[in-house]
Protein backbone atom coordinates (compact mmCIF):
# COMPACT_ATOMS: atom_id res chain seq x y z
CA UNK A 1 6.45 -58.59 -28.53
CA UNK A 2 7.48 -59.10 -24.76
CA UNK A 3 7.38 -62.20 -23.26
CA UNK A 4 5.50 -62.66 -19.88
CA UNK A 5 5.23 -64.96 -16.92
CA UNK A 6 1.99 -66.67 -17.61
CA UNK A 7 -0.57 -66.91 -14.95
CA UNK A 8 -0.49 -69.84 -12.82
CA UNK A 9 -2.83 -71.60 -10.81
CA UNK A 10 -2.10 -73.01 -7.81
CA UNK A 11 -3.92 -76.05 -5.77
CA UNK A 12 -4.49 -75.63 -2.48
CA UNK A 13 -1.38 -77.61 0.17
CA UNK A 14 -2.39 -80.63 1.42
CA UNK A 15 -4.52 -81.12 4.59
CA UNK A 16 -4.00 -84.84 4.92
CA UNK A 17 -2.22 -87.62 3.18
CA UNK A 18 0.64 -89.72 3.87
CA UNK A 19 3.91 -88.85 4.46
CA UNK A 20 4.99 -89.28 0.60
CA UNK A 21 1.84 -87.02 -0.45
CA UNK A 22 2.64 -84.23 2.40
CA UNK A 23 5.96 -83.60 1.16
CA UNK A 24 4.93 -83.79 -2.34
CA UNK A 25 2.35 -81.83 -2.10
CA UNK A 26 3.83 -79.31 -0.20
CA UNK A 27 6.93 -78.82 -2.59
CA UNK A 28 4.79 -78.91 -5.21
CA UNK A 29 2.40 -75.81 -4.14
CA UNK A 30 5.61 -73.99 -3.01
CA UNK A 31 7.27 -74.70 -6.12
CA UNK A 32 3.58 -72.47 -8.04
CA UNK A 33 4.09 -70.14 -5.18
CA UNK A 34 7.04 -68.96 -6.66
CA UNK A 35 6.08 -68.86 -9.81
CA UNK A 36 2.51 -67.11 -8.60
CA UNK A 37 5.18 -64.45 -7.84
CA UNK A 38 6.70 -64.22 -11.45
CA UNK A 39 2.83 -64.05 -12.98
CA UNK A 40 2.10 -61.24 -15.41
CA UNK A 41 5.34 -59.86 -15.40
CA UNK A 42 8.00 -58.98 -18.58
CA UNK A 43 11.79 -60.21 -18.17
CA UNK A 44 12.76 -56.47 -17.73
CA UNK A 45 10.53 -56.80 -14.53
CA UNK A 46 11.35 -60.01 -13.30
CA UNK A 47 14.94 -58.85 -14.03
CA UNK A 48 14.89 -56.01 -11.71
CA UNK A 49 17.11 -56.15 -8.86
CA UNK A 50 15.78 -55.06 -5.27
CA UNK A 51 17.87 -52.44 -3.75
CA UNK A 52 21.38 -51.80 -2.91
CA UNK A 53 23.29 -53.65 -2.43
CA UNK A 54 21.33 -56.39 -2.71
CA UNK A 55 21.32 -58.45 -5.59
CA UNK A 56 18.45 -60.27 -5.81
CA UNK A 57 15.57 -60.44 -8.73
CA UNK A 58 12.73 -62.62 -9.29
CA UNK A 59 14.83 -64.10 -12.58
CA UNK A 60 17.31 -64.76 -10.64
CA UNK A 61 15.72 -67.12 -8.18
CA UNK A 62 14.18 -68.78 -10.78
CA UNK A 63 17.53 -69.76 -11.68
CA UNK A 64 18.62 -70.81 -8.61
CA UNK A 65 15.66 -72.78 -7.88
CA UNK A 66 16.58 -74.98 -10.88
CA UNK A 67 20.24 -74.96 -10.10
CA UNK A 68 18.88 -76.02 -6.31
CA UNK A 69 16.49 -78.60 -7.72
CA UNK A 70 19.20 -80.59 -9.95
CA UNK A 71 21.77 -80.60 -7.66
CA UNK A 72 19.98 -81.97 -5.06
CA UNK A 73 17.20 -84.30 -6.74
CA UNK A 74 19.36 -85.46 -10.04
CA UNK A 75 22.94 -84.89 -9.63
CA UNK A 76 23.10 -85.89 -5.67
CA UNK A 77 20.77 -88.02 -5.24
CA UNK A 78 20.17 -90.17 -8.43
CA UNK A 79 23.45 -89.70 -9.71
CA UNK A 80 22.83 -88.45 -12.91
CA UNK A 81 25.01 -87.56 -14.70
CA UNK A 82 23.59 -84.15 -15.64
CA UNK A 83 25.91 -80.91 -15.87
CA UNK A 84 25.42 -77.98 -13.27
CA UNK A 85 22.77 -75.41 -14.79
CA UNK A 86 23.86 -71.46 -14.24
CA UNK A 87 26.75 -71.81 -11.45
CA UNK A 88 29.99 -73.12 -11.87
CA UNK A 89 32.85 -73.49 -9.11
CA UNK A 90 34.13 -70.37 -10.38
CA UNK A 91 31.12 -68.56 -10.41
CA UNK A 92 28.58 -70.39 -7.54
CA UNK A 93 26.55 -67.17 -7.92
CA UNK A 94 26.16 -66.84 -11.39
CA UNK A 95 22.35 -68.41 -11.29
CA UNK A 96 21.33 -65.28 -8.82
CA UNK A 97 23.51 -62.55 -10.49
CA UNK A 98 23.35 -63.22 -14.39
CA UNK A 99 20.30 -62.60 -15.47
CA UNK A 100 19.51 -61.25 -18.71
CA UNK A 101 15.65 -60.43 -19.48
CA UNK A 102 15.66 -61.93 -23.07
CA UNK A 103 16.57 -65.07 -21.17
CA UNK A 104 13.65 -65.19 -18.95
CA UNK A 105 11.05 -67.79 -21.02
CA UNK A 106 14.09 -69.98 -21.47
CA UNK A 107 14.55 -69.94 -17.36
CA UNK A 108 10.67 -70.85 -16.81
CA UNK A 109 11.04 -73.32 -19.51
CA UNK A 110 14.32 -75.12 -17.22
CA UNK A 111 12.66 -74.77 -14.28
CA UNK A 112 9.67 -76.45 -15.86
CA UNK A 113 11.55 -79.34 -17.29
CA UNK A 114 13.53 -79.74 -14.17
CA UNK A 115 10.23 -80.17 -12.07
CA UNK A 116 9.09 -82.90 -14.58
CA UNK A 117 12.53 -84.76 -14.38
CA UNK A 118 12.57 -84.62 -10.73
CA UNK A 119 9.35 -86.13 -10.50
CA UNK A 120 9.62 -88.57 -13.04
CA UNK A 121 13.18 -89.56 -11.39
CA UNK A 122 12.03 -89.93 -7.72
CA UNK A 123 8.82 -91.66 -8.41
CA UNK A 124 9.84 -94.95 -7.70
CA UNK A 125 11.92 -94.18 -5.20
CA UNK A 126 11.70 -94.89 -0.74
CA UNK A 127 11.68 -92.03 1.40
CA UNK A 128 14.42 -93.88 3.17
CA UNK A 129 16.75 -93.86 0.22
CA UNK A 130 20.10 -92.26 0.38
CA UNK A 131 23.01 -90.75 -0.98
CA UNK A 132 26.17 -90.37 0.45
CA UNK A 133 29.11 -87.05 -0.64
CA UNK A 134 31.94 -86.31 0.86
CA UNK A 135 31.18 -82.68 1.38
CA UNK A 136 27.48 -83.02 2.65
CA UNK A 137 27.71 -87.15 4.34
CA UNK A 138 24.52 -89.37 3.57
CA UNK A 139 21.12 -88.05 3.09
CA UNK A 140 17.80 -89.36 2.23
CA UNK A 141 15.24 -88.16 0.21
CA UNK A 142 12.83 -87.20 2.40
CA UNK A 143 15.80 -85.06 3.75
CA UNK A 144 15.64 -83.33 0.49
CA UNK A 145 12.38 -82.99 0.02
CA UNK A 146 11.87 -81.16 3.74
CA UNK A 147 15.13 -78.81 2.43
CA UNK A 148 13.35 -77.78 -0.81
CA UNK A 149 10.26 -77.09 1.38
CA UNK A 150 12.47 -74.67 3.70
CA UNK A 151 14.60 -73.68 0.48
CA UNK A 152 11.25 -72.39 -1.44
CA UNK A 153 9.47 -71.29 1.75
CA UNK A 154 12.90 -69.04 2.27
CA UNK A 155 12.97 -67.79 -1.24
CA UNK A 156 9.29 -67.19 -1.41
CA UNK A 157 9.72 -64.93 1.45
CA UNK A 158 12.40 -63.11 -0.91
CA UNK A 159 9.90 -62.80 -3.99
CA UNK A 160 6.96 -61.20 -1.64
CA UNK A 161 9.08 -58.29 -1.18
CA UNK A 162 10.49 -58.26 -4.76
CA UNK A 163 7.21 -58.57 -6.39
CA UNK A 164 6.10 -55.84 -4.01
CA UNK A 165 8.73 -53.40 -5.03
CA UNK A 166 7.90 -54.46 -8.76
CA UNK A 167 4.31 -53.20 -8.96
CA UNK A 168 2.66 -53.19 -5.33
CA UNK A 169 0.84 -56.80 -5.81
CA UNK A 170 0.96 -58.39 -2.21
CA UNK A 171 -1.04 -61.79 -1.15
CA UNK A 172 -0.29 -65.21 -1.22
């Protein structure tokens, strides 16, 4: 049997709130946007690559997405001590390009226990909190949180068209 992205559903964003609950909230219904994308489909199709000479597949940025979540939630700014999922410094595109169908429940299942240990990590933690790397200077989290907003927002964008060239679904 072939697996296949279960169906998701998907709260509506927030309207009001405080700051904290925005930016939650908002991640959080981006985050089921993507996967909204991903719904009723096989690996083979979430597999599929776009067009040349683009690369890009719906697998594929469910990899990154995780990659994207750890390094910035667990590994930057909570300092765990967690290794790199999918890319490597001698492959940094290997969570886009590498993407085997077979592998695709095992992806949604990452992503899924990412989410949880992002959430579970940053619960107790100020919006004002920071981190500090050479390469990217100090951040806070709510700088993070407003980059995985624009980072889903971006990719989303990428998985209307792909889901589109899959099998014609279009919408929100």
């Amino acid at each position: 049997m072939t697996w296949t992205a279960p169906t998701v559903t998907r709260s509506p964003e927030p309207f009001t709130g405080d700051e904290r609950a925005m930016l939650e909230g908002w991640l959080d219904w981006h985050r089921l946007t993507l996967l909204t994308k991903c719904a009723g489909l096989t690996g083979d199709q979430l597999a599929q690559r776009s067009v040349p000479p683009s690369t890009l597949s719906l697998l594929g940025l469910v990899r990154h997405m995780t990659y994207v979540e750890r390094a910035w939630f667990r590994q930057r700014f909570l300092g765990e001590d967690v290794p790199a999922l999918y890319s490597t410094p001698e492959d940094p595109d290997a969570d886009l390009l590498a993407t085997n169908p077979d592998e695709a429940e095992a992806a949604f299942a990452a992503l899924d226990a990412e989410w949880n240990a992002v959430r579970k990590g940053v619960a107790g933690a100020s919006l004002d909190d920071t981190f500090t790397t050479e390469r990217h200077g100090t951040r806070s989290l709510r700088w993070i949180y407003l980059h995985m907003i624009e980072e889903y927002a971006r990719h989303n964008g990428h998985a209307d068209l792909l889901r589109e060239r899959i099998d014609g679904v279009t919408g929100d």
